[in-house]
N, C-alpha and C. Protein backbone atom coordinates (compact mmCIF):
# COMPACT_ATOMS: atom_id res chain seq x y z
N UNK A 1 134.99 129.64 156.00
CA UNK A 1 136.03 129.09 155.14
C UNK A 1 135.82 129.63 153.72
N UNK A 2 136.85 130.13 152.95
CA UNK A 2 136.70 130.24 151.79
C UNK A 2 136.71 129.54 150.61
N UNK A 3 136.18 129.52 149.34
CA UNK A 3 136.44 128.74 148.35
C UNK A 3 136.80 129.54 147.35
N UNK A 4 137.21 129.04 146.23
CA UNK A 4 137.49 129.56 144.85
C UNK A 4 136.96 129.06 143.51
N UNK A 5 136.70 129.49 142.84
CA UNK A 5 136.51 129.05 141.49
C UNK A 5 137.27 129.46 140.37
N UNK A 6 137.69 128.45 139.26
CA UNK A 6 138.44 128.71 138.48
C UNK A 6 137.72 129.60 137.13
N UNK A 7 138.83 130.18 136.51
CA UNK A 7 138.17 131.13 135.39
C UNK A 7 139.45 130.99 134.37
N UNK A 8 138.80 131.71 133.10
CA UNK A 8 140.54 131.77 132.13
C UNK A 8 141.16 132.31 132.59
N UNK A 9 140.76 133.36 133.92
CA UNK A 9 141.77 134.32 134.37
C UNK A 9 142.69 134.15 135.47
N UNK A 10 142.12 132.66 136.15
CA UNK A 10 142.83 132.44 137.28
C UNK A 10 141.78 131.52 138.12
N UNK A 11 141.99 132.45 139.09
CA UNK A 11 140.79 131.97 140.43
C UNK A 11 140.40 133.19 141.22
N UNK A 12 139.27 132.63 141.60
CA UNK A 12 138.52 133.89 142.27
C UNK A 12 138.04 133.22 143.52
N UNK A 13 138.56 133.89 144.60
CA UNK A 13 138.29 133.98 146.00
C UNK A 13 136.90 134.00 146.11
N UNK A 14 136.14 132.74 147.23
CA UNK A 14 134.69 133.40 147.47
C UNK A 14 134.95 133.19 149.35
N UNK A 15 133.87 134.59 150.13
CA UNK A 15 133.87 134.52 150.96
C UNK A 15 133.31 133.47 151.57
N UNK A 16 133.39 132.85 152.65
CA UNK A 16 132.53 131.90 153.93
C UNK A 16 130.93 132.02 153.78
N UNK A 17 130.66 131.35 152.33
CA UNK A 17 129.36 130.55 152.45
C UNK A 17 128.86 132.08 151.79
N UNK A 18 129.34 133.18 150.84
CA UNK A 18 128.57 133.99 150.65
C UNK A 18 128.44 134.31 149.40
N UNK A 19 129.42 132.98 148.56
CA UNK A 19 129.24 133.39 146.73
C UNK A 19 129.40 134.66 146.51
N UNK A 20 130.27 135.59 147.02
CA UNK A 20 130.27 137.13 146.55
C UNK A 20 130.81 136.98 145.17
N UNK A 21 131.15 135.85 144.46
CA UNK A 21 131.97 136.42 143.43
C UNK A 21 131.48 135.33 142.31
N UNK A 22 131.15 135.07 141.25
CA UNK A 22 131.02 134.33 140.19
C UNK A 22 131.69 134.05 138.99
N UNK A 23 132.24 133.30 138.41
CA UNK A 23 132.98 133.08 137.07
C UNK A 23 132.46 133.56 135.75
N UNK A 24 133.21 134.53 135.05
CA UNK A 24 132.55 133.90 134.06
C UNK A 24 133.65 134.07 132.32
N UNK A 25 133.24 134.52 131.47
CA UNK A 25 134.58 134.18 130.57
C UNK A 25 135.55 135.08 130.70
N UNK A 26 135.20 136.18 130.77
CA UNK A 26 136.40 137.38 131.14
C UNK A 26 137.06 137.23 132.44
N UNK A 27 136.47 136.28 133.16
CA UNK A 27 137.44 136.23 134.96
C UNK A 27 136.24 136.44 136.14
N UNK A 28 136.57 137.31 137.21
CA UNK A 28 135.60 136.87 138.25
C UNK A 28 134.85 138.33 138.25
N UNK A 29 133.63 138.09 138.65
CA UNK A 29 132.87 139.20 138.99
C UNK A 29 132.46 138.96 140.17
N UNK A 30 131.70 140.37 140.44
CA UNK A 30 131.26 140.10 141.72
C UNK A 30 129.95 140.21 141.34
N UNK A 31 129.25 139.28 143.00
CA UNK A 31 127.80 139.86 143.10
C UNK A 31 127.46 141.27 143.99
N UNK A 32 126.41 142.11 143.94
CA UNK A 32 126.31 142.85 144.92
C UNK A 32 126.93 144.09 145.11
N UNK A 33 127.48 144.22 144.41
CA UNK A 33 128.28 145.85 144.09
C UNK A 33 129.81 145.30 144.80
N UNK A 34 130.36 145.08 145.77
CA UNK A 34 131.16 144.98 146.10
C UNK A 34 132.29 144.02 145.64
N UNK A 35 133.32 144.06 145.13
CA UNK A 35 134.48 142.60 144.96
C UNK A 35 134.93 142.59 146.21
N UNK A 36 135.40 140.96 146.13
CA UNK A 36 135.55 139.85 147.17
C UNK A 36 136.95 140.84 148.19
N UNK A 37 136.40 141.17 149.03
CA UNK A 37 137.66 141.88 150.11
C UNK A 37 138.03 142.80 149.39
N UNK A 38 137.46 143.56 148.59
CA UNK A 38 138.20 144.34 147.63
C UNK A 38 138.20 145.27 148.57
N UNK A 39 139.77 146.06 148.76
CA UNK A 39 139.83 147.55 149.75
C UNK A 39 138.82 148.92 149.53
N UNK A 40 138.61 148.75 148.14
CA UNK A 40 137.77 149.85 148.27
C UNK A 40 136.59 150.27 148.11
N UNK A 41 135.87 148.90 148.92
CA UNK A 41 134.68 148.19 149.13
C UNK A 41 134.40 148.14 150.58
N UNK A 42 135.76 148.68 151.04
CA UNK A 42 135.72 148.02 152.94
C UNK A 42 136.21 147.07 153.50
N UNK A 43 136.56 146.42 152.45
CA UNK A 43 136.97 144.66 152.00
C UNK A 43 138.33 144.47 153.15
N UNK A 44 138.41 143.13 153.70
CA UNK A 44 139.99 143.10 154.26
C UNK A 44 141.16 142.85 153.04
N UNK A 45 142.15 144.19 153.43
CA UNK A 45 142.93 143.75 151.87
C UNK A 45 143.87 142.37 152.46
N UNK A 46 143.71 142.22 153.68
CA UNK A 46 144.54 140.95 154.05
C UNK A 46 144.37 139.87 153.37
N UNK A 47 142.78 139.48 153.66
CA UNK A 47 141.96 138.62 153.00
C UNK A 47 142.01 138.58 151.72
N UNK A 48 142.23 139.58 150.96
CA UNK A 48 142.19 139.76 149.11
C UNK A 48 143.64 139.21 149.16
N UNK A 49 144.69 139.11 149.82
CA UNK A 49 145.78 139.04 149.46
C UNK A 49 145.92 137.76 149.83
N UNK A 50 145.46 137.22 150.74
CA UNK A 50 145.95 135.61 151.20
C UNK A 50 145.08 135.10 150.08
N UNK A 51 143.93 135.46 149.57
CA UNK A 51 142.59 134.44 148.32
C UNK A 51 143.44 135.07 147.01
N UNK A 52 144.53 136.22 147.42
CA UNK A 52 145.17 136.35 145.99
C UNK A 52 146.94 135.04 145.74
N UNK A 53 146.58 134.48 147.02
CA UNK A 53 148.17 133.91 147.57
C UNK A 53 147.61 132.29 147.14
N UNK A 54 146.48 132.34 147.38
CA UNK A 54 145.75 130.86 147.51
C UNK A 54 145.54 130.34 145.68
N UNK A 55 144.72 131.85 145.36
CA UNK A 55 144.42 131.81 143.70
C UNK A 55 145.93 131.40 142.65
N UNK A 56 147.38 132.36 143.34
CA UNK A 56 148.43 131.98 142.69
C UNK A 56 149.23 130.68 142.55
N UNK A 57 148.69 129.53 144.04
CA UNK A 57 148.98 128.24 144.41
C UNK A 57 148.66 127.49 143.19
N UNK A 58 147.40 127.43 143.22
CA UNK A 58 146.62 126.55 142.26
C UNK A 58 146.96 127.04 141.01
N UNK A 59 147.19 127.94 140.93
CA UNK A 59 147.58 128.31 138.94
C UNK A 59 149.05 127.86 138.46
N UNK A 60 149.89 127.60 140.00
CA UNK A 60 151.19 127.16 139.76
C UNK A 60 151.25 125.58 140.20
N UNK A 61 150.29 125.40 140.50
CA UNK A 61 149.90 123.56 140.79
C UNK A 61 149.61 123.59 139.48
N UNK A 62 148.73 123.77 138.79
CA UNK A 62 148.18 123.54 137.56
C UNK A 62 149.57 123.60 136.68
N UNK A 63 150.31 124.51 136.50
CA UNK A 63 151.51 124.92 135.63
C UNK A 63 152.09 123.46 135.39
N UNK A 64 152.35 123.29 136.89
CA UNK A 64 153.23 122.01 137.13
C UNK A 64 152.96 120.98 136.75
N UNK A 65 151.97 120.60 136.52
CA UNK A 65 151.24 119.40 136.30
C UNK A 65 150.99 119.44 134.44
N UNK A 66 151.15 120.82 134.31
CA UNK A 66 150.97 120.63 132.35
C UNK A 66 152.48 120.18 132.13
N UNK A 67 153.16 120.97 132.96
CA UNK A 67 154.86 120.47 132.57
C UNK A 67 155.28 118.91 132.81
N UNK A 68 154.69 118.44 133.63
CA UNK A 68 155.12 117.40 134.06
C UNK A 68 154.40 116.09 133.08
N UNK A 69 153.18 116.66 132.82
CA UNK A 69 152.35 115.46 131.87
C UNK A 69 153.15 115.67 130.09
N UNK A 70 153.48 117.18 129.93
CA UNK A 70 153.95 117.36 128.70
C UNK A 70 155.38 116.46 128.12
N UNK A 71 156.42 115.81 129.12
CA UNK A 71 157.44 115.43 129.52
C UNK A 71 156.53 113.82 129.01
N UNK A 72 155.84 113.64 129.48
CA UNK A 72 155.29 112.16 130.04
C UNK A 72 154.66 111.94 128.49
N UNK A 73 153.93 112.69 127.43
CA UNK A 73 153.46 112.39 126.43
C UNK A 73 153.86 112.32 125.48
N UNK A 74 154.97 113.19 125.52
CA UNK A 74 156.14 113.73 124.40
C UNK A 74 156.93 111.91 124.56
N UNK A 75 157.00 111.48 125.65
CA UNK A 75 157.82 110.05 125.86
C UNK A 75 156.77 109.17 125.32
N UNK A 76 155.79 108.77 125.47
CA UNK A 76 154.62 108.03 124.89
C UNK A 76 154.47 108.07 123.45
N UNK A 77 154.03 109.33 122.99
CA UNK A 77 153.18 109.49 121.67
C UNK A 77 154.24 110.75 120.99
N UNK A 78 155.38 111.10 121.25
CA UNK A 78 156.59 112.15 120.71
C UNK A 78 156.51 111.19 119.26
N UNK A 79 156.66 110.14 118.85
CA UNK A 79 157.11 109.94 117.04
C UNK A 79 156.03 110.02 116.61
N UNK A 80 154.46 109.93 117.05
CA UNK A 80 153.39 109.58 116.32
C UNK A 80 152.70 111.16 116.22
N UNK A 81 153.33 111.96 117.43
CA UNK A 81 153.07 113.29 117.37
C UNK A 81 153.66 114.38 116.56
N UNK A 82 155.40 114.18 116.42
CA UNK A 82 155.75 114.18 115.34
C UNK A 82 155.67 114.29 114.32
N UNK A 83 155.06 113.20 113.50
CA UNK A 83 153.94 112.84 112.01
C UNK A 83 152.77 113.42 112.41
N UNK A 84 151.93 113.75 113.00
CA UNK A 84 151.15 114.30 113.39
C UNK A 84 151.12 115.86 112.68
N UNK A 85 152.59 116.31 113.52
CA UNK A 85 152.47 117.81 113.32
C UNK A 85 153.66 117.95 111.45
N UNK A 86 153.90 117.23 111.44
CA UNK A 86 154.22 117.38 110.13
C UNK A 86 153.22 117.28 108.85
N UNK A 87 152.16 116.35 109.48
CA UNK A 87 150.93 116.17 108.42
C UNK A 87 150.02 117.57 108.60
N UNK A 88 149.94 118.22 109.76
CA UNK A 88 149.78 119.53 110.32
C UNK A 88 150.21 120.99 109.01
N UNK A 89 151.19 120.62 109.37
CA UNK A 89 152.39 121.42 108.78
C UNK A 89 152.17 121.35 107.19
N UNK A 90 151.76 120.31 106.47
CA UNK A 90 151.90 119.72 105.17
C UNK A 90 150.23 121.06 104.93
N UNK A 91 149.12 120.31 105.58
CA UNK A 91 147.82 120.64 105.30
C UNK A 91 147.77 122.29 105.46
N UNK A 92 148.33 122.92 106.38
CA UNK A 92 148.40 124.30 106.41
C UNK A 92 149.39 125.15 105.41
N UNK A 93 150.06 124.25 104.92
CA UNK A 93 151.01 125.05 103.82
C UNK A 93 149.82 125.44 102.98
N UNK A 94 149.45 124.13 102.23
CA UNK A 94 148.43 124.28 101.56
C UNK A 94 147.46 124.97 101.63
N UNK A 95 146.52 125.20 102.47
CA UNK A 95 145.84 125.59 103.04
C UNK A 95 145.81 127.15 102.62
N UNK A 96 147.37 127.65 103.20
CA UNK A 96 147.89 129.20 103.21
C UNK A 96 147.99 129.40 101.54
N UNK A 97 148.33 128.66 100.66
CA UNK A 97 148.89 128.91 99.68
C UNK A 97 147.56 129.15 98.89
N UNK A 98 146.46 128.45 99.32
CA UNK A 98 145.62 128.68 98.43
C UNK A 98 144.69 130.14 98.88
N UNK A 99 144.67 129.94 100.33
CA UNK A 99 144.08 131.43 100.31
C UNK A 99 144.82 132.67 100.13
N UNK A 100 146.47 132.81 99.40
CA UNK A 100 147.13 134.01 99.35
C UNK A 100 146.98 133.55 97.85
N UNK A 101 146.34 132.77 97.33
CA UNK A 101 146.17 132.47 95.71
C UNK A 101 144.84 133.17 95.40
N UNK A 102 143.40 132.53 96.29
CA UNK A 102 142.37 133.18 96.36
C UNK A 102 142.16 135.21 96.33
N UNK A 103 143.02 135.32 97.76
CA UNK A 103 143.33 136.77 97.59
C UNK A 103 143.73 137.84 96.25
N UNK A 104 144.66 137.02 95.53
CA UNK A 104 145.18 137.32 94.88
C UNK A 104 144.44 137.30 93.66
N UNK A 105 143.28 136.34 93.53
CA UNK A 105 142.55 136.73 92.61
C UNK A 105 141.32 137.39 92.29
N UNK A 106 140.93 138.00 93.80
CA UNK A 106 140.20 138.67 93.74
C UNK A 106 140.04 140.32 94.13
N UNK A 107 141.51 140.26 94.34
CA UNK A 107 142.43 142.33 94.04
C UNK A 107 142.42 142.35 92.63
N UNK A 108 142.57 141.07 91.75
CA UNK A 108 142.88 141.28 90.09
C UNK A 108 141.68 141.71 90.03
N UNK A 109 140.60 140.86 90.44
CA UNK A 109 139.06 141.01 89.94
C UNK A 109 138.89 142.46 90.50
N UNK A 110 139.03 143.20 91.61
CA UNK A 110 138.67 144.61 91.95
C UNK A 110 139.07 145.34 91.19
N UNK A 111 141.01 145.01 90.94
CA UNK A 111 141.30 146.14 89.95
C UNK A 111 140.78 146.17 88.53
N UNK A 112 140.69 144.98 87.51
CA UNK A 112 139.98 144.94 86.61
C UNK A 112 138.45 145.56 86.29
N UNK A 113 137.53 145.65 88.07
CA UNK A 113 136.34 146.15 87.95
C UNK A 113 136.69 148.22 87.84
N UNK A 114 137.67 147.99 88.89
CA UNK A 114 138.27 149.81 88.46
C UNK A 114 138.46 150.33 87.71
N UNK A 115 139.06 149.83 86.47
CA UNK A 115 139.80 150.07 85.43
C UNK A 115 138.29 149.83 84.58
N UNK A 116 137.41 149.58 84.45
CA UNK A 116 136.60 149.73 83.47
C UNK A 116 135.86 150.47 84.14
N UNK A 117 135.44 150.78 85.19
CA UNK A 117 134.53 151.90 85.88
C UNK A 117 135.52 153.52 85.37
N UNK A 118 136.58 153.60 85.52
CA UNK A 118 137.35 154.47 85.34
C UNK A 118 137.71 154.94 83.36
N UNK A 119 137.01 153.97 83.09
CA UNK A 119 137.38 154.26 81.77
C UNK A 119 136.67 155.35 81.13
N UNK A 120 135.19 155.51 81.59
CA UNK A 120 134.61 156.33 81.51
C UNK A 120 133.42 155.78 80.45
N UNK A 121 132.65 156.65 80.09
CA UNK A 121 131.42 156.16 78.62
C UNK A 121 130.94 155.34 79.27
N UNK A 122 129.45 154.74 78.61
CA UNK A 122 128.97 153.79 79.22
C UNK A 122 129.23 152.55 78.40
């Protein structure tokens, strides 16, 4: 029987009790030189394709279930989330304004250091 494990990348097929394949942040690897049924490993591409049929289930179970809870929270906590993202919204203006203020004063400070390096004499 096969299992899977989840990754940011999806899911990764493991063979019948043989862990050929491990998670990790970039998606699935394999152990052992070979990927899981991979064809050009020897692999059954049947098998890569049904653990690629199985991997697409669960990523569209999952889909469903963000859509369906997103519906459900937006009805709960939508006005308090709302103020939320407007207090969001408020703190990042700010936020932006001061670091394109910061920036801005320290191209003056480069060019000011140019302009006397360039002047020449000591």
């Amino acid at each position: 029987m096969a299992g899977s494990c989840e990754t940011s990348a999806g899911s990764c097929e493991t063979q019948a009790g043989s862990a050929c394949c491990s998670s990790s942040a970039s998606g699935c690897e394999s152990k052992g030189g070979c990927g899981c049924g991979s064809q050009g490993c020897g692999g059954d591409p049947i098998d890569t394709a049904a653990g690629m049929w199985a991997g697409a289930f669960f990523q569209a179970m999952k889909q469903a279930q963000v859509e369906l809870l997103k519906g459900k929270i937006q009805k709960a906590w939508g006005a308090k989330m709302d103020k939320a993202a407007d207090a969001v919204i408020d703190a990042m203006g700010t936020h932006w304004q001061s670091s394109i203020a910061q920036a801005k004063a320290k191209a003056d400070f480069k060019e000011k250091l140019r302009g006397l390096w360039q002047e020449g004499g000591k």
